[in-house]
N, C-alpha and C. Protein backbone atom coordinates (compact mmCIF):
# COMPACT_ATOMS: atom_id res chain seq x y z
N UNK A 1 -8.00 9.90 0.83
CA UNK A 1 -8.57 8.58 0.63
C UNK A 1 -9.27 8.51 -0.71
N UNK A 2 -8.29 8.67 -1.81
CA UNK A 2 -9.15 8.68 -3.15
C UNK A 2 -9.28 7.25 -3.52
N UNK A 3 -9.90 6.98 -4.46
CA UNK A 3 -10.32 5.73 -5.25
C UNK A 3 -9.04 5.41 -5.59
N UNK A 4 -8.15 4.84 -5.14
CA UNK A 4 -6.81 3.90 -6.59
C UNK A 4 -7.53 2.62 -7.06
N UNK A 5 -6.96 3.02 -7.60
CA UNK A 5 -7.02 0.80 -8.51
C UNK A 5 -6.73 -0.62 -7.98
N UNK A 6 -7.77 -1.59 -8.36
CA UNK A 6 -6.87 -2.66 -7.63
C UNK A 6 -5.99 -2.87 -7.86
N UNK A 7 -5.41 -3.86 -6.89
CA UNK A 7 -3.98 -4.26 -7.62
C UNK A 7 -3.09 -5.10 -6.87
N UNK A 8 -2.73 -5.89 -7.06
CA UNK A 8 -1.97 -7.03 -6.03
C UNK A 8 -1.01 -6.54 -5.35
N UNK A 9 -0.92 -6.60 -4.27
CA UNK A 9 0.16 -5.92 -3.44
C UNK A 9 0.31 -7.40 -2.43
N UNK A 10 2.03 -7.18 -2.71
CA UNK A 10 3.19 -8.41 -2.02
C UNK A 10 3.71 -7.77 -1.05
N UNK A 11 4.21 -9.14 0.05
CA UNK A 11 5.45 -9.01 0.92
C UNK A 11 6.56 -9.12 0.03
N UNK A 12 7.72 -8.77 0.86
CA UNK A 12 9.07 -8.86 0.13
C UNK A 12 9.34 -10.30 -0.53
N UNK A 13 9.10 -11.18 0.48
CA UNK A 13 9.14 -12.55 0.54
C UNK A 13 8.02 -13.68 -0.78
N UNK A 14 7.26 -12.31 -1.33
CA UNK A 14 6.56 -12.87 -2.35
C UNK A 14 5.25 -14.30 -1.76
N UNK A 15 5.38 -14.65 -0.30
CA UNK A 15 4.53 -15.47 -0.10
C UNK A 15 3.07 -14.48 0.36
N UNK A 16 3.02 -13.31 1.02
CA UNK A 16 1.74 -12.69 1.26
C UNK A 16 1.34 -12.02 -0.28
N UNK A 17 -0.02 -11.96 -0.61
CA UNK A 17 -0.38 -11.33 -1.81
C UNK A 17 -1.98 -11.11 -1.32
N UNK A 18 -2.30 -9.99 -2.01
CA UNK A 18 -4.03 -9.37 -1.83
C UNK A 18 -4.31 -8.98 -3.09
N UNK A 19 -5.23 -8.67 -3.63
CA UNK A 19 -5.64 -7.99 -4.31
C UNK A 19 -6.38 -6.73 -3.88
N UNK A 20 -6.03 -5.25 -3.24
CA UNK A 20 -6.64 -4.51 -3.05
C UNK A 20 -6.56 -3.14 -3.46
N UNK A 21 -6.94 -2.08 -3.00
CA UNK A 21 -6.80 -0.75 -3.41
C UNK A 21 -6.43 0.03 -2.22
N UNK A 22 -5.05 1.24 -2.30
CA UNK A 22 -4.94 1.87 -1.73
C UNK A 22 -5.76 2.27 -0.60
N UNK A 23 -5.90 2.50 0.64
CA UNK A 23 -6.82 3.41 1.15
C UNK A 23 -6.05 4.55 1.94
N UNK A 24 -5.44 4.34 2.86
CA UNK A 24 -4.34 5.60 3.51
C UNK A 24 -3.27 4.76 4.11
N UNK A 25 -2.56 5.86 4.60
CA UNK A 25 -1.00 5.51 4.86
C UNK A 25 -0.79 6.12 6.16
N UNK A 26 0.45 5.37 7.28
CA UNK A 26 0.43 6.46 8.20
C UNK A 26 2.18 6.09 8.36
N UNK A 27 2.79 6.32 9.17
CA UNK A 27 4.25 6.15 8.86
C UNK A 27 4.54 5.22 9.19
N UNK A 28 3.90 4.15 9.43
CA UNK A 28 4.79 2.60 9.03
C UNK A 28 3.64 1.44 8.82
N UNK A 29 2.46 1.85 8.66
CA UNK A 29 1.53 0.93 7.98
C UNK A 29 0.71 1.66 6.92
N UNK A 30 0.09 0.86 5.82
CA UNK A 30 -0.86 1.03 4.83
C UNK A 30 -2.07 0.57 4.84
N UNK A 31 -3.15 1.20 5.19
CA UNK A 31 -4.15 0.45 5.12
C UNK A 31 -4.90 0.48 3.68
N UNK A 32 -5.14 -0.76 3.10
CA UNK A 32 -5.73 -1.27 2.02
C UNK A 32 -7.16 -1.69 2.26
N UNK A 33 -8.05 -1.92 1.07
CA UNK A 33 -9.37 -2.12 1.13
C UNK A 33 -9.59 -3.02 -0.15
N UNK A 34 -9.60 -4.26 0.43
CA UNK A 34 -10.17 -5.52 -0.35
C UNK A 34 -11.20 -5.53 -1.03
N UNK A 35 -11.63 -6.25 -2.01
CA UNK A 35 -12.58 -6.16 -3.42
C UNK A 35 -13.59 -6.52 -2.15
N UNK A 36 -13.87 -6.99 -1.20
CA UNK A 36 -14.86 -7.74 -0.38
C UNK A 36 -14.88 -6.25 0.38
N UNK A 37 -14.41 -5.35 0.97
CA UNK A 37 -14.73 -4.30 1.49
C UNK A 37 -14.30 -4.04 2.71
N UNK A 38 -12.99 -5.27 2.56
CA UNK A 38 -12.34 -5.14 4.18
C UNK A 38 -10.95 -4.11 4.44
N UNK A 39 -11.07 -3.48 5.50
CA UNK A 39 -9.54 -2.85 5.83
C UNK A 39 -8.71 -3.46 6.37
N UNK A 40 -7.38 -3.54 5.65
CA UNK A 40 -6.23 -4.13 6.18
C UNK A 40 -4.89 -3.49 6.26
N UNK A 41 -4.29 -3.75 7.41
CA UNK A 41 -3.49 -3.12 7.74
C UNK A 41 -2.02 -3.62 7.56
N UNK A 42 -0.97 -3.54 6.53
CA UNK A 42 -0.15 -3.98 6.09
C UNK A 42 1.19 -3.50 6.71
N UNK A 43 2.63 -3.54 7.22
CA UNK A 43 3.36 -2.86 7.79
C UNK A 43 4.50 -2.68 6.07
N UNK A 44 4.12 -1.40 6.27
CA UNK A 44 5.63 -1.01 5.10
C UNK A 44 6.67 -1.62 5.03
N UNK A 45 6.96 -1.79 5.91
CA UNK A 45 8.53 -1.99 6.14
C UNK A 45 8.52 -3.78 4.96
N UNK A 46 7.28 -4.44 5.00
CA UNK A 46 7.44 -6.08 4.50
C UNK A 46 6.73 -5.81 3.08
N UNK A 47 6.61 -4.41 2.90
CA UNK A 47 6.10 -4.83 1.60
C UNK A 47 7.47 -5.23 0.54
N UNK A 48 7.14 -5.82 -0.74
CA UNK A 48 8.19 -5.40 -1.60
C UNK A 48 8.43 -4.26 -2.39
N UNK A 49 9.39 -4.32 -2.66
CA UNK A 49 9.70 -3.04 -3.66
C UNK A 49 9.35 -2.18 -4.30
N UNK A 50 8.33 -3.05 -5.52
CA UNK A 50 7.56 -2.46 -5.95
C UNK A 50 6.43 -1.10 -5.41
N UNK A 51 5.81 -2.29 -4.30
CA UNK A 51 4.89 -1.72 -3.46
C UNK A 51 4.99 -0.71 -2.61
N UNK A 52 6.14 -0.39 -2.69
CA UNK A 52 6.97 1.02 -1.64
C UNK A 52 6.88 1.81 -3.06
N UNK A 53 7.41 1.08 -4.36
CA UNK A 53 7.40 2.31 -4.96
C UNK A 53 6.33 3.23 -5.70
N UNK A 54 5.38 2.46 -5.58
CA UNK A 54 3.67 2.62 -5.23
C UNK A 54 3.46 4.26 -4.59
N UNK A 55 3.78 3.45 -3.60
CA UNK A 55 3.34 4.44 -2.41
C UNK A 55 4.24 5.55 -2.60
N UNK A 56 5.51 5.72 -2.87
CA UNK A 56 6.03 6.56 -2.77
C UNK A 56 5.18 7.70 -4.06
N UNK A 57 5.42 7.05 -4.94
CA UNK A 57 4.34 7.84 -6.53
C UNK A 57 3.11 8.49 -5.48
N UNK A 58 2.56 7.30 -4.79
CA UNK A 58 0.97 7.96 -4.37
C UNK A 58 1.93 9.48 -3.20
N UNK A 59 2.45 9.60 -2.35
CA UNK A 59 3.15 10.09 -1.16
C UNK A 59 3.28 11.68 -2.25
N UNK A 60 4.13 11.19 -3.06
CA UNK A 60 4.74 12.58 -3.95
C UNK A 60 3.43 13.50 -4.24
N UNK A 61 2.78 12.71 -5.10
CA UNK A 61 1.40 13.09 -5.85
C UNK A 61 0.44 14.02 -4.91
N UNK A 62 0.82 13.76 -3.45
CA UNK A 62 0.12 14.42 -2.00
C UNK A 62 0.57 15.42 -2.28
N UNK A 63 2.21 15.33 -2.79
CA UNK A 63 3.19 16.21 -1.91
C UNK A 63 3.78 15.95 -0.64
N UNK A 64 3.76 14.62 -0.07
CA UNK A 64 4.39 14.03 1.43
C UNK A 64 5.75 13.36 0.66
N UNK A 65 6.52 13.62 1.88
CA UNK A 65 8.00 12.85 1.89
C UNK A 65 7.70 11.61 2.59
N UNK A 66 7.85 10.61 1.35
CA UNK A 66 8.22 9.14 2.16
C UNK A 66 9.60 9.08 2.25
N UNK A 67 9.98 8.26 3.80
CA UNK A 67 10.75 8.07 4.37
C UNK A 67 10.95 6.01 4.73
N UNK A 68 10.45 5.89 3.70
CA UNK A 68 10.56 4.50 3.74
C UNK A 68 11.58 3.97 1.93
């Protein structure tokens, strides 16, 4: 649970958007932490692209195999 950066994270569909920071991952949701200090729980599977490829950078950087 290190510090990442904010950063807008989308659904595929481009209509959901946040501005938050990483907080942990478990195998099919992400929980994020809003500039306000809230946890939210996002399902992988709807993020977009980008945002998988996020996670995957953060996943490697562990050393974990994403499977998404």
């Amino acid at each position: 649970r290190e510090d990442r950066e904010m950063r807008t994270w989308s659904d595929a569909s481009g209509k959901f958007k946040v501005q938050a920071k990483f907080y942990s991952a478990g195998a099919e949701n992400v929980k994020l932490l809003t500039a306000d200090d809230r946890k939210i729980d996002v399902p992988i599977a709807k993020l977009c692209e980008a945002d998988k490829e996020y996670l995957r950078s953060v996943f490697k950087a562990k050393g974990i195999r994403a499977s998404f």
